[in-house]
C-alpha atoms as a PDB file:
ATOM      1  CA  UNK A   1      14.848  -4.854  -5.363  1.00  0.00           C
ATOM      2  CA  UNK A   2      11.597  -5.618  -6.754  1.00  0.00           C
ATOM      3  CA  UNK A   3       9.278  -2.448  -8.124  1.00  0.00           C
ATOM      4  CA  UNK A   4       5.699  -2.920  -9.815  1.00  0.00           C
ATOM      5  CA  UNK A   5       3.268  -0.201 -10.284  1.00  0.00           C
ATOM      6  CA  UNK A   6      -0.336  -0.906  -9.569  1.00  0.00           C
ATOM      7  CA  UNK A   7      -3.756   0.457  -9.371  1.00  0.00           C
ATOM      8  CA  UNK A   8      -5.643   1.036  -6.013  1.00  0.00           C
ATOM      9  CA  UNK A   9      -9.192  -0.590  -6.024  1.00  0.00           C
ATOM     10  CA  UNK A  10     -10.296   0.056  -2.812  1.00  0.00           C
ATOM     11  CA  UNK A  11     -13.567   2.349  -2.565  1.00  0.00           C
ATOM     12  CA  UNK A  12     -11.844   4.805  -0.317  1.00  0.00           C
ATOM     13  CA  UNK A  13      -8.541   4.889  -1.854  1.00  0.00           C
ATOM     14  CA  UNK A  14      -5.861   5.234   0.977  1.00  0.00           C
ATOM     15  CA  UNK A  15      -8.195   6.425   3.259  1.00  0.00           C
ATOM     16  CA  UNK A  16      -6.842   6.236   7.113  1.00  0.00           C
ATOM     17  CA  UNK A  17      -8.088   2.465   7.680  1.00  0.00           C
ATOM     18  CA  UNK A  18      -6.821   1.147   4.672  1.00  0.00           C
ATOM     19  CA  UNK A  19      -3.165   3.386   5.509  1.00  0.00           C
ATOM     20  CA  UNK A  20      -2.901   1.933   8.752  1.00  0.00           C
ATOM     21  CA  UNK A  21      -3.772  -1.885   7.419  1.00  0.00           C
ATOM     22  CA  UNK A  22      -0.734  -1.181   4.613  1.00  0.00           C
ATOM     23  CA  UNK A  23       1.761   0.071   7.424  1.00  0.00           C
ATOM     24  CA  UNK A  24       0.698  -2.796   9.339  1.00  0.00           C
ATOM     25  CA  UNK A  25       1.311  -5.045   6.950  1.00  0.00           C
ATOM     26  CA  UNK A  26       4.038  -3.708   5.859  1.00  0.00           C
ATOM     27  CA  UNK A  27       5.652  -3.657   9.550  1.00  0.00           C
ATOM     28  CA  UNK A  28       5.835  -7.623   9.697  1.00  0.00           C
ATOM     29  CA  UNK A  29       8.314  -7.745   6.750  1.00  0.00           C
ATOM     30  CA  UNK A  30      11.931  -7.363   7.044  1.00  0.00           C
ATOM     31  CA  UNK A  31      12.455  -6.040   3.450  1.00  0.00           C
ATOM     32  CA  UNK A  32      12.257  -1.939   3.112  1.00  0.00           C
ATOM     33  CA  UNK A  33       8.883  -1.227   1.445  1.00  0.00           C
ATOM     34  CA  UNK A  34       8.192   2.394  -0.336  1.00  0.00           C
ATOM     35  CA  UNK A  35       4.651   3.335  -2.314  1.00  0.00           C
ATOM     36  CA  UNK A  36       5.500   6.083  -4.727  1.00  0.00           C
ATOM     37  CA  UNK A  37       2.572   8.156  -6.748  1.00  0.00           C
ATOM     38  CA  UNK A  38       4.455  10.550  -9.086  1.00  0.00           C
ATOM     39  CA  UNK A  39       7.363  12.255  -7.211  1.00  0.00           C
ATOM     40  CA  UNK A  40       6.236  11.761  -3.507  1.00  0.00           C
ATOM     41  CA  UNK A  41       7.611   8.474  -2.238  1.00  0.00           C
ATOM     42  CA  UNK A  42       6.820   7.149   1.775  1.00  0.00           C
ATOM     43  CA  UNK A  43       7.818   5.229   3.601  1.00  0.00           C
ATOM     44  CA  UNK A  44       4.830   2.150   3.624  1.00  0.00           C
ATOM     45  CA  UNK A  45       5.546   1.412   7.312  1.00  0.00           C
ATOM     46  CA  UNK A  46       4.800   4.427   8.174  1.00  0.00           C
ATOM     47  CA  UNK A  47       0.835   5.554   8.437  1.00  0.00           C
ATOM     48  CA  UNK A  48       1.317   8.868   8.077  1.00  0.00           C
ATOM     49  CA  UNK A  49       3.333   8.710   5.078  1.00  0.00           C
ATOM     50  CA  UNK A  50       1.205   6.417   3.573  1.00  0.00           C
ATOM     51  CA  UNK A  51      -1.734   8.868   3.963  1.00  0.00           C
ATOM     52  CA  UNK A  52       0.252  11.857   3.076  1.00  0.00           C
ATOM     53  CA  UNK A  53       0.431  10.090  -0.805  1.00  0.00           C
ATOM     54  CA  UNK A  54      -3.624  10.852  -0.613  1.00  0.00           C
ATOM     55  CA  UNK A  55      -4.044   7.970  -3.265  1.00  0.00           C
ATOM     56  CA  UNK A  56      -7.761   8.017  -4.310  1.00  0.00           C
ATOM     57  CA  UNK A  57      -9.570   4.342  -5.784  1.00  0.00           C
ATOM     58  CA  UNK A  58      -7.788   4.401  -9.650  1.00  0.00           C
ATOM     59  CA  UNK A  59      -4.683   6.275  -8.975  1.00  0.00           C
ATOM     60  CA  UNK A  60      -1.402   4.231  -9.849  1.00  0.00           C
ATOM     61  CA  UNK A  61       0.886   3.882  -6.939  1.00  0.00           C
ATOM     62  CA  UNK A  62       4.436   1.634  -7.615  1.00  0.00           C
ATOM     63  CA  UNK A  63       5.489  -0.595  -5.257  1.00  0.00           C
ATOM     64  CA  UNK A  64       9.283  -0.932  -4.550  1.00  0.00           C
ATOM     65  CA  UNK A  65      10.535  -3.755  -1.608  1.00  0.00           C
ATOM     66  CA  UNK A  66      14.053  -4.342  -1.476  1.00  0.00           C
ATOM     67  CA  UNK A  67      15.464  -6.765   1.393  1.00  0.00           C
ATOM     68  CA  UNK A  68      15.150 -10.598   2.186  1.00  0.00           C
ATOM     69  CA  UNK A  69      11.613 -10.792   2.191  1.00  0.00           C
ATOM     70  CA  UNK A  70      10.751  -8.616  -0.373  1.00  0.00           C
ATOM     71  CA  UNK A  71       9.300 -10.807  -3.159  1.00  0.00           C
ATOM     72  CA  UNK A  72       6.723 -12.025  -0.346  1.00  0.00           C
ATOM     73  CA  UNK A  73       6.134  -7.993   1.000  1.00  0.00           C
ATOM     74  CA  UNK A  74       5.497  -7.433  -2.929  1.00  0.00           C
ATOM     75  CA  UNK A  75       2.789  -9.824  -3.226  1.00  0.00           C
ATOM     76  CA  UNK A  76       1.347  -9.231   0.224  1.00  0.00           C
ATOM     77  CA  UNK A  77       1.243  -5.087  -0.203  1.00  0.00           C
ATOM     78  CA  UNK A  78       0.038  -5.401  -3.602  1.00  0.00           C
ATOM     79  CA  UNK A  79      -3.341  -7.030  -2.876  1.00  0.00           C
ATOM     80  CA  UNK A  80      -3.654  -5.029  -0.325  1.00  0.00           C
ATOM     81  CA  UNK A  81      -3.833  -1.747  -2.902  1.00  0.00           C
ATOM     82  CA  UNK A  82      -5.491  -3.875  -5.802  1.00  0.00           C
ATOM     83  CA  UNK A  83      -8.529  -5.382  -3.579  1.00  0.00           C
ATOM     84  CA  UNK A  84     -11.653  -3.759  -3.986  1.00  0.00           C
ATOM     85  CA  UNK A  85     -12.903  -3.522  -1.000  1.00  0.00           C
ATOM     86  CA  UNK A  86     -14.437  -1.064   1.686  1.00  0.00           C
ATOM     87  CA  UNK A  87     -13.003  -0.940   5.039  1.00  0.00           C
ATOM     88  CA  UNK A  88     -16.011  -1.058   7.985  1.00  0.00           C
ATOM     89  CA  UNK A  89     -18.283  -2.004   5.161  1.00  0.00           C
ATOM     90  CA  UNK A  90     -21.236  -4.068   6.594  1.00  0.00           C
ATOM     91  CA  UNK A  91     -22.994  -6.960   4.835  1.00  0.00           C
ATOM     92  CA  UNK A  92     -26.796  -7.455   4.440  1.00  0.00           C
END
């Protein structure tokens, strides 16, 4: 089991676009991967759980994989939440 806690970036926190790209992401590893703010833990394959930890840009959120791929999910999820970045942003 690997756990690290991290700071979101992102400019709309866990917002529903950035939820569903974590569950996504989350969904291709075989390891068990759980984002925990405080005492609420969910399930990070999961959208709505994900969203249900209403994680704004700054808030610390830990990261806990555990399985056969979970070093790999670690890195993977974690620069998903420390990327600062804004989903359907448009460059000029």
């Amino acid at each position: 089991m690997v756990k690290k806690t991290v700071t979101v970036q992102n400019v709309n926190g866990l917002d529903m676009q950035t939820a569903a790209m974590v569950s996504e992401d989350s969904g291709r590893f075989q390891a068990d991967i759980f984002l925990q703010q405080g005492s609420m833990k969910a399930n990070a394959k999961s959208v709505m759980g994900v969203m249900m930890l209403a994680a704004r840009r700054c808030s610390e959120l830990t990261i806990i994989t555990d399985g056969e791929d979970e070093e790999i999910a670690m890195v993977r999820i974690e620069s998903l939440l420390t990327e600062a970045f804004e989903v359907g942003a448009t460059s000029s």
